[in-house]
Protein backbone atom coordinates (compact mmCIF):
# COMPACT_ATOMS: atom_id res chain seq x y z
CA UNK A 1 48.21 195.73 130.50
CA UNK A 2 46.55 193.10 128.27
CA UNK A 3 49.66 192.35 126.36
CA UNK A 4 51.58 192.30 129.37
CA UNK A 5 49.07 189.67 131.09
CA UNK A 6 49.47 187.63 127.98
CA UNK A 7 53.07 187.56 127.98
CA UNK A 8 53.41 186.70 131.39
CA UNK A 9 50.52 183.62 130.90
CA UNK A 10 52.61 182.71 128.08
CA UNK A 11 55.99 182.52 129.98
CA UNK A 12 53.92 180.43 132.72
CA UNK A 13 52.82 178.00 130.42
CA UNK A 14 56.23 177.30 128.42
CA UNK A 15 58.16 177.06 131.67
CA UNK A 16 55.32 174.67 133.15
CA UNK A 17 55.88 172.96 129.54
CA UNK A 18 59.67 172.51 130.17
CA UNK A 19 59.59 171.66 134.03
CA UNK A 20 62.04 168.15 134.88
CA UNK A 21 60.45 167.70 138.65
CA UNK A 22 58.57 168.40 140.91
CA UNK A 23 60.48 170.97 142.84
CA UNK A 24 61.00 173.09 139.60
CA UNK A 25 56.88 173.03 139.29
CA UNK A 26 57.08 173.76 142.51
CA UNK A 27 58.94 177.10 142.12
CA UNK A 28 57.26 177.88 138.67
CA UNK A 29 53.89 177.89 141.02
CA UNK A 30 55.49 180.50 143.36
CA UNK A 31 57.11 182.67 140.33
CA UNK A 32 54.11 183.09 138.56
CA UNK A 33 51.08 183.09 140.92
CA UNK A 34 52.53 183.71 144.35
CA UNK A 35 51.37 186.50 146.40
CA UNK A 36 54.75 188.52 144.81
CA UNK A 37 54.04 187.85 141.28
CA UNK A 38 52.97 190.16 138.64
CA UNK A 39 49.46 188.47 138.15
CA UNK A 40 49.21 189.46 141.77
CA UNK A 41 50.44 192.81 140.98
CA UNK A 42 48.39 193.80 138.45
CA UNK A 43 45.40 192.34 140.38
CA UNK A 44 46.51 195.04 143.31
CA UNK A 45 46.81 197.62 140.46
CA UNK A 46 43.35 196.93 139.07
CA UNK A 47 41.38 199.74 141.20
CA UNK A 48 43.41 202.60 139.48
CA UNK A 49 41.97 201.74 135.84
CA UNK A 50 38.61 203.12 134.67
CA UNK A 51 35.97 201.82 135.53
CA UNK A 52 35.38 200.82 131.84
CA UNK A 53 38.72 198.67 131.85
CA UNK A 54 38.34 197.24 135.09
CA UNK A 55 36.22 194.22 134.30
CA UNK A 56 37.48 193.12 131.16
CA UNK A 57 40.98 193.38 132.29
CA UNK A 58 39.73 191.88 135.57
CA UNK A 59 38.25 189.11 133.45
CA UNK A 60 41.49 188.25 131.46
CA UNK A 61 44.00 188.36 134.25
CA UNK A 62 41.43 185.54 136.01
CA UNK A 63 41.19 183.81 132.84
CA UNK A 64 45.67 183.42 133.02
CA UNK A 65 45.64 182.57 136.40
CA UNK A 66 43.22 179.41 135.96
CA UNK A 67 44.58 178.52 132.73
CA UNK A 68 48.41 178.73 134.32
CA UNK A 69 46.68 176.35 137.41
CA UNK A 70 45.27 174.14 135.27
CA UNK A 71 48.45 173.73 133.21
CA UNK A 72 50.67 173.45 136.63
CA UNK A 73 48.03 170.31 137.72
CA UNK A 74 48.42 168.43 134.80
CA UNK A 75 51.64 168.92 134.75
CA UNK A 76 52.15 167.43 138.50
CA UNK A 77 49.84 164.57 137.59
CA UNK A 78 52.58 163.74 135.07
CA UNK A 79 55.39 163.97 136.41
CA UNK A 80 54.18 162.12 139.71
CA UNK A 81 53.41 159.44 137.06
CA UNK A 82 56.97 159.76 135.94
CA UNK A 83 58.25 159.76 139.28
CA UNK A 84 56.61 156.87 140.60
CA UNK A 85 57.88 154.82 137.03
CA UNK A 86 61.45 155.72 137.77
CA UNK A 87 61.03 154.44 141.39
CA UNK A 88 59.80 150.70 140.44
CA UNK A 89 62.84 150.62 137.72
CA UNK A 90 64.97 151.55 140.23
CA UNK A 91 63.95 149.43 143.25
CA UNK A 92 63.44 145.38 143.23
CA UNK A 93 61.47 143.16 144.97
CA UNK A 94 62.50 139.73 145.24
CA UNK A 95 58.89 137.79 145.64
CA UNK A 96 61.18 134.54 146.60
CA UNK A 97 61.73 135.89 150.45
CA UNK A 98 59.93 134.15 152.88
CA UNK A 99 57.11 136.90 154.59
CA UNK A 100 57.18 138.32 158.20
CA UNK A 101 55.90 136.71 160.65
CA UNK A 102 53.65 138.62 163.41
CA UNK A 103 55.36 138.02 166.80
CA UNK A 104 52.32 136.61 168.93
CA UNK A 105 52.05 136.39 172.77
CA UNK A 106 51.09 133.40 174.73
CA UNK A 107 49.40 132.23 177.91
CA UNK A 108 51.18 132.63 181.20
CA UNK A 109 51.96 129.45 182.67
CA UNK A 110 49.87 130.24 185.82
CA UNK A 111 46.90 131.16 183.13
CA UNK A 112 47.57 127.60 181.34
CA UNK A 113 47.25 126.11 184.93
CA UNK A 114 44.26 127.83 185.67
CA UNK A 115 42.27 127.11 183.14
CA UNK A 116 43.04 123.77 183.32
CA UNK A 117 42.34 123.51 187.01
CA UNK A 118 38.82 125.35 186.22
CA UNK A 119 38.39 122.94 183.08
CA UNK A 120 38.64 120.05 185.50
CA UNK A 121 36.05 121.21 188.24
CA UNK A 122 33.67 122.65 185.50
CA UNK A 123 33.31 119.23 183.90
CA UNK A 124 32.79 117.66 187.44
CA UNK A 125 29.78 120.28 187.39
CA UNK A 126 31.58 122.99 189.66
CA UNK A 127 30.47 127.17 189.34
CA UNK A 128 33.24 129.33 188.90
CA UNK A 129 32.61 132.78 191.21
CA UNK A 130 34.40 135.58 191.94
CA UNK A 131 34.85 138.56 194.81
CA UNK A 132 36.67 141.41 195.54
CA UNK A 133 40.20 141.36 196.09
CA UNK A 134 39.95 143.90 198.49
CA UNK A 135 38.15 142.77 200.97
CA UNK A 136 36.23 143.28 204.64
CA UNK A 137 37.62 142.01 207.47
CA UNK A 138 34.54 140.52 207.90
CA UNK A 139 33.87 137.89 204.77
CA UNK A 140 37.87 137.11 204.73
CA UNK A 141 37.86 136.18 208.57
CA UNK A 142 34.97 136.59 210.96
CA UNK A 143 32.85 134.88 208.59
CA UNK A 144 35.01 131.97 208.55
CA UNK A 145 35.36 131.55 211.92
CA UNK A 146 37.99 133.67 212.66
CA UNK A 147 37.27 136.19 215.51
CA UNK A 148 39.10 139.18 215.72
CA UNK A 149 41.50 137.18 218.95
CA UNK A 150 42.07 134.16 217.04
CA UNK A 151 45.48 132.90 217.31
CA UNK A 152 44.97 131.69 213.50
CA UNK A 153 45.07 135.11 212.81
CA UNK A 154 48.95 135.13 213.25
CA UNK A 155 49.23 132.23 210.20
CA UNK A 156 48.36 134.74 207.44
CA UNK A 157 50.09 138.48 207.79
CA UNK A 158 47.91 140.71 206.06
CA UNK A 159 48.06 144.38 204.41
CA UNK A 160 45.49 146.08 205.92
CA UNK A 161 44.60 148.92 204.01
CA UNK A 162 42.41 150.11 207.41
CA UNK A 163 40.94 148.25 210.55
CA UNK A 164 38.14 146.63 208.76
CA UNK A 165 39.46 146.99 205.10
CA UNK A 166 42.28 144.69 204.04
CA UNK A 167 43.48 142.95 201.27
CA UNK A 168 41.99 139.86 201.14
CA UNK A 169 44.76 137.05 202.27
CA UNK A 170 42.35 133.66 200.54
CA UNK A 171 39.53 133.58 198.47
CA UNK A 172 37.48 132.25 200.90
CA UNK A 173 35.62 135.00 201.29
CA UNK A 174 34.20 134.44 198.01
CA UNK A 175 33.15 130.84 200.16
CA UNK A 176 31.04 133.27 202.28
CA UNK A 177 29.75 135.85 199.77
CA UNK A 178 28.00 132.78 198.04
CA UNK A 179 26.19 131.29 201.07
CA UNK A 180 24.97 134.19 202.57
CA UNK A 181 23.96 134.96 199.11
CA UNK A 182 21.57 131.93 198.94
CA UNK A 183 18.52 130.81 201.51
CA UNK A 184 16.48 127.91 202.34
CA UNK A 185 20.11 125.90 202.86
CA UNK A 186 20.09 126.28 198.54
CA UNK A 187 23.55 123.48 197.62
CA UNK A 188 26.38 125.40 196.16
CA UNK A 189 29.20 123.12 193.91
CA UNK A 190 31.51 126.28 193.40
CA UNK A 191 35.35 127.23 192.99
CA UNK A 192 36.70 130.51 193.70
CA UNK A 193 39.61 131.52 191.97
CA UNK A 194 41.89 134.58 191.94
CA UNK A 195 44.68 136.52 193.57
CA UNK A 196 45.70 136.59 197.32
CA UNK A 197 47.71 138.48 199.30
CA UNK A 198 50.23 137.83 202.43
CA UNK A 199 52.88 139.71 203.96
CA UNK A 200 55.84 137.37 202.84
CA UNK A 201 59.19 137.13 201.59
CA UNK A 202 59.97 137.07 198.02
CA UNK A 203 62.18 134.28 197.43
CA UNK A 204 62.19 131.36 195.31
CA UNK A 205 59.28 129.66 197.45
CA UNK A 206 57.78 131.94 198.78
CA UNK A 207 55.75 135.78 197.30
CA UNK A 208 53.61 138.41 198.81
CA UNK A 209 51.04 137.61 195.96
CA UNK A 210 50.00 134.56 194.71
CA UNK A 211 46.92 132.86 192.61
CA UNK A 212 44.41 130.44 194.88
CA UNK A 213 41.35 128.28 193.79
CA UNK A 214 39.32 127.65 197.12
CA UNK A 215 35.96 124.98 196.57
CA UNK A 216 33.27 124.55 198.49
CA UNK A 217 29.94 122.09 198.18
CA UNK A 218 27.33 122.32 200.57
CA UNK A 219 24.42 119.75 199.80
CA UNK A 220 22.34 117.16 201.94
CA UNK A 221 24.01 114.19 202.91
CA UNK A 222 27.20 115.20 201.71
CA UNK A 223 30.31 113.12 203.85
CA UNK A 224 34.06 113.29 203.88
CA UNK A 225 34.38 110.44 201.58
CA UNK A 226 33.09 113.12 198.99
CA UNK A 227 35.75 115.02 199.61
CA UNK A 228 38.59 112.54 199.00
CA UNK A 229 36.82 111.04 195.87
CA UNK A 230 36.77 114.41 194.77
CA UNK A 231 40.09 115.39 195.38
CA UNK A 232 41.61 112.30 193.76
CA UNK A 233 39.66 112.39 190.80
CA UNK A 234 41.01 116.17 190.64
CA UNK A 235 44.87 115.20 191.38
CA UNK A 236 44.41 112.50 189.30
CA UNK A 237 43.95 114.03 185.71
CA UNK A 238 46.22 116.99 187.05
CA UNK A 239 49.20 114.29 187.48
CA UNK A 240 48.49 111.75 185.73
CA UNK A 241 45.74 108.49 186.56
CA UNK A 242 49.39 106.39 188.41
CA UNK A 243 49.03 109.41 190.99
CA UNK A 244 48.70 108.47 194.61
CA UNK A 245 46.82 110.41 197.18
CA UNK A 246 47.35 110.84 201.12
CA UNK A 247 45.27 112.81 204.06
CA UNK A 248 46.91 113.91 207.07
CA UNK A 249 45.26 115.22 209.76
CA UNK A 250 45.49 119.13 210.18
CA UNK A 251 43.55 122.63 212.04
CA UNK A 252 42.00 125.35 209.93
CA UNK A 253 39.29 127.33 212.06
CA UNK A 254 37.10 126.67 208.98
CA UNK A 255 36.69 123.39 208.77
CA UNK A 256 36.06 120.63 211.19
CA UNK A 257 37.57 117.65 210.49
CA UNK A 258 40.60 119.19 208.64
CA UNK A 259 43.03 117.64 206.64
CA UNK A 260 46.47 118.28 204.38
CA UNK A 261 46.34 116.28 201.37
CA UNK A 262 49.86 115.08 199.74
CA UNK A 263 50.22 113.56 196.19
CA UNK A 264 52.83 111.08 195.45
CA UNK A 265 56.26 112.92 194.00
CA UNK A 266 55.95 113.75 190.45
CA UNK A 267 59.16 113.42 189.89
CA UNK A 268 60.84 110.35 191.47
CA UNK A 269 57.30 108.64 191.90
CA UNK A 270 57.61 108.21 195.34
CA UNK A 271 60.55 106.60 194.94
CA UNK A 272 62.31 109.88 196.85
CA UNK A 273 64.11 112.35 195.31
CA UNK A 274 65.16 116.24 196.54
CA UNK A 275 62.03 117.46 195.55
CA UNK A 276 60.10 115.85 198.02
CA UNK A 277 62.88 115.39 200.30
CA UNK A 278 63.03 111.83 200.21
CA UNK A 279 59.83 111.05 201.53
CA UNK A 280 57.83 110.39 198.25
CA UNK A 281 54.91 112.87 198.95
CA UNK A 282 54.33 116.70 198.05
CA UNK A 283 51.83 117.81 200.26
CA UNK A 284 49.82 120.04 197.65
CA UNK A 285 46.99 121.67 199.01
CA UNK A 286 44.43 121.95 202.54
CA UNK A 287 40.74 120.91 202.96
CA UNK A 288 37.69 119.72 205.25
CA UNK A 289 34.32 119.49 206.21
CA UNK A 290 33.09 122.85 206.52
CA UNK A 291 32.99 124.02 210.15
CA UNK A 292 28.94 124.02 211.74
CA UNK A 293 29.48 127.55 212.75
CA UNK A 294 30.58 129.08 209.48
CA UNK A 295 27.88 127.07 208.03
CA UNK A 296 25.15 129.07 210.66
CA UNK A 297 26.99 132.49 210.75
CA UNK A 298 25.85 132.31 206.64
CA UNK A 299 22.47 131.60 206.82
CA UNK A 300 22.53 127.57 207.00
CA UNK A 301 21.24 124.80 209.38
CA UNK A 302 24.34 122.68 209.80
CA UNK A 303 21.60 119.63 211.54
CA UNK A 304 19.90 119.86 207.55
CA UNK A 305 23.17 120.09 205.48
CA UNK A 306 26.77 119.32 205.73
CA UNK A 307 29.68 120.61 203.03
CA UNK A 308 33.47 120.10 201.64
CA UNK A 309 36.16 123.16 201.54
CA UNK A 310 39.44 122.85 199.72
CA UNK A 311 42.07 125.78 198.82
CA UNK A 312 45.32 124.65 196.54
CA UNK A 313 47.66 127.44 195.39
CA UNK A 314 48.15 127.39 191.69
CA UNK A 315 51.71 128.33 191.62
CA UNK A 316 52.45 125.51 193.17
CA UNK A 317 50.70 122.94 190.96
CA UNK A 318 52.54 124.95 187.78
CA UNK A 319 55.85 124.24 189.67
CA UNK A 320 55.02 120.69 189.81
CA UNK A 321 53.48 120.16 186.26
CA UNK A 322 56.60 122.26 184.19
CA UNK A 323 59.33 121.15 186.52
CA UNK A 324 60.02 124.63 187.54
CA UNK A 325 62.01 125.21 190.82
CA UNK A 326 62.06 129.05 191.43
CA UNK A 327 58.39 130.59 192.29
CA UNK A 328 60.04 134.24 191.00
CA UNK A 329 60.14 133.51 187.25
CA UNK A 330 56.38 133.55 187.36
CA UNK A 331 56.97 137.18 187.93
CA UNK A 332 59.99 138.74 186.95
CA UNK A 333 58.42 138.44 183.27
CA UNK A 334 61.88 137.14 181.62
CA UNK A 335 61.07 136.19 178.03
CA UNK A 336 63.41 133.92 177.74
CA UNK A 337 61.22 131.63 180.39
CA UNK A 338 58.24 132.96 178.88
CA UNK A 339 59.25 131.87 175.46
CA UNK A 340 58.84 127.96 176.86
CA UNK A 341 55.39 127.80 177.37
């Protein structure tokens, strides 16, 4: 059994020796130390010897199969090595092409207008806050002055989710949150943006989700003429320092006076154009002196303290700053209009 264990170590290591790949080593591994090989035979064999034989036959069929592993590893190690040569010979690179370049997203346009519209009131000293989107019938109409029998009501078509829980159609709420939040008639120089929802159609000016920014400053001594510096200094750097600026009277239930605010055409100038249907002005966004009861159903004394309230939609001011004419390609998310921005 010795001589037979040396014979077969000795086979192992010449065809190891003579091996071209790494398949063929592959195969030698199997034919000569596989759980069918003799090695394994003989080791299965090894309880019918004497007990005198056992261990040093024992010893020398262990000592073939490590040698015959050892001689299969350094013989993969080499002709991986060869492998790997024959590959770079084979294949070129050509270190003259240009690299790839990582395909990077963008900003939305509504995001661009965003944060320039928050830029803008930031640097006139504004706090941005936030609210829920889903919201309590409560903060997004009672609180606002908007009893449950309003006619008002019937302006904005809401998804109620139930009675008192509904989807909040303005982010005036977030108006309310932050007074009743503060005491002691505390000023507040805030913006609230974020989504709103309406039942609506969705057409090219019109969607049942849109983005608003809704302002409000509540301070001593603080008069409408605030308001329309404040607004013209904002519709100003939106559209440019040659832009014009016009109030028209108007109703919300939250604000008493009330006014629409227009901006001269950006397109034609106010010259007229189809845009603005001739008339020069774009009407562009709602505001007033916040109403004395909304100003005591949150906590303040309307005879100490007097505020501002303005909402603008931000789709629309997008519209108006790229020139775009369809309110859907804001959200059908076609790169090809993406791309542009």
């Amino acid at each position: 059994m010795e001589k037979q264990i040396e014979q077969i170590k000795e086979s192992a290591l010449a065809a190891i020796h003579e091996s071209k790949n790494l398949v063929e080593l592959d195969s030698i591994r199997v034919k000569f130390l596989g759980k069918k090989s003799e090695l394994a035979s003989i080791s299965k064999n090894m309880g019918k010897l004497s007990a005198e034989d056992r261990p040093r036959l024992g010893k020398i069929n262990h000592d073939a199969r490590v040698e015959i592993e050892s001689a299969l590893d350094k013989k993969k190690i080499e002709l991986q090595s060869l492998e790997l040569d024959q590959k770079l010979k084979t294949e070129s690179i050509d270190v003259t092409l240009p690299g790839r370049r990582n395909i990077r997203g963008h900003l939305h346009p509504i995001t661009l207008t965003l944060d320039r519209i928050k830029k803008i009131f930031l640097n006139m000293g504004y706090s941005i806050e936030e609210g829920p989107e889903i919201e309590t019938d409560y903060f997004n109409f009672e609180a606002l002055n908007l009893p449950k029998d309003h006619p008002a009501r019937d302006m904005q078509d809401s998804f109620y989710i139930t009675e008192e829980i509904l989807m909040r159609t303005q982010t005036s709420p977030v108006q309310a949150r932050t007074m009743q939040a503060h005491s002691n008639n505390e000023p507040i120089k805030m913006i609230a943006p974020g989504r709103v929802y309406r039942r609506d159609d969705y057409d090219a000016s019109h969607s049942p989700m849109f983005t608003q920014v809704e302002g409000l400053v509540i301070d001593r001594g603080i008069r409408f003429s605030d308001l329309k510096g404040t607004l013209e200094t904002f519709l100003k750097q939106t559209f440019g320092s040659k832009a014009k600026i016009r109030l028209r009277p108007s109703f919300f239930p939250f604000t008493e006076p009330s006014t629409e605010v227009d901006v001269s055409c950006v397109m034609c100038h106010g010259n007229g154009c189809s845009v603005c249907k001739g008339s020069g002005w774009l009407e562009i966004l709602g505001a007033g002196m916040v109403h004395p009861h909304v100003l005591e159903m949150s906590g303040y004394d309307p005879k100490i303290v007097s505020g501002f309230a303005f909402g603008l939609g931000v789709e629309r001011i997008a519209m108006l700053t790229y020139g775009i004419d369809d309110l859907r390609l804001f959200y059908d998310n076609d790169v090809r209009f993406l791309k542009q921005f």
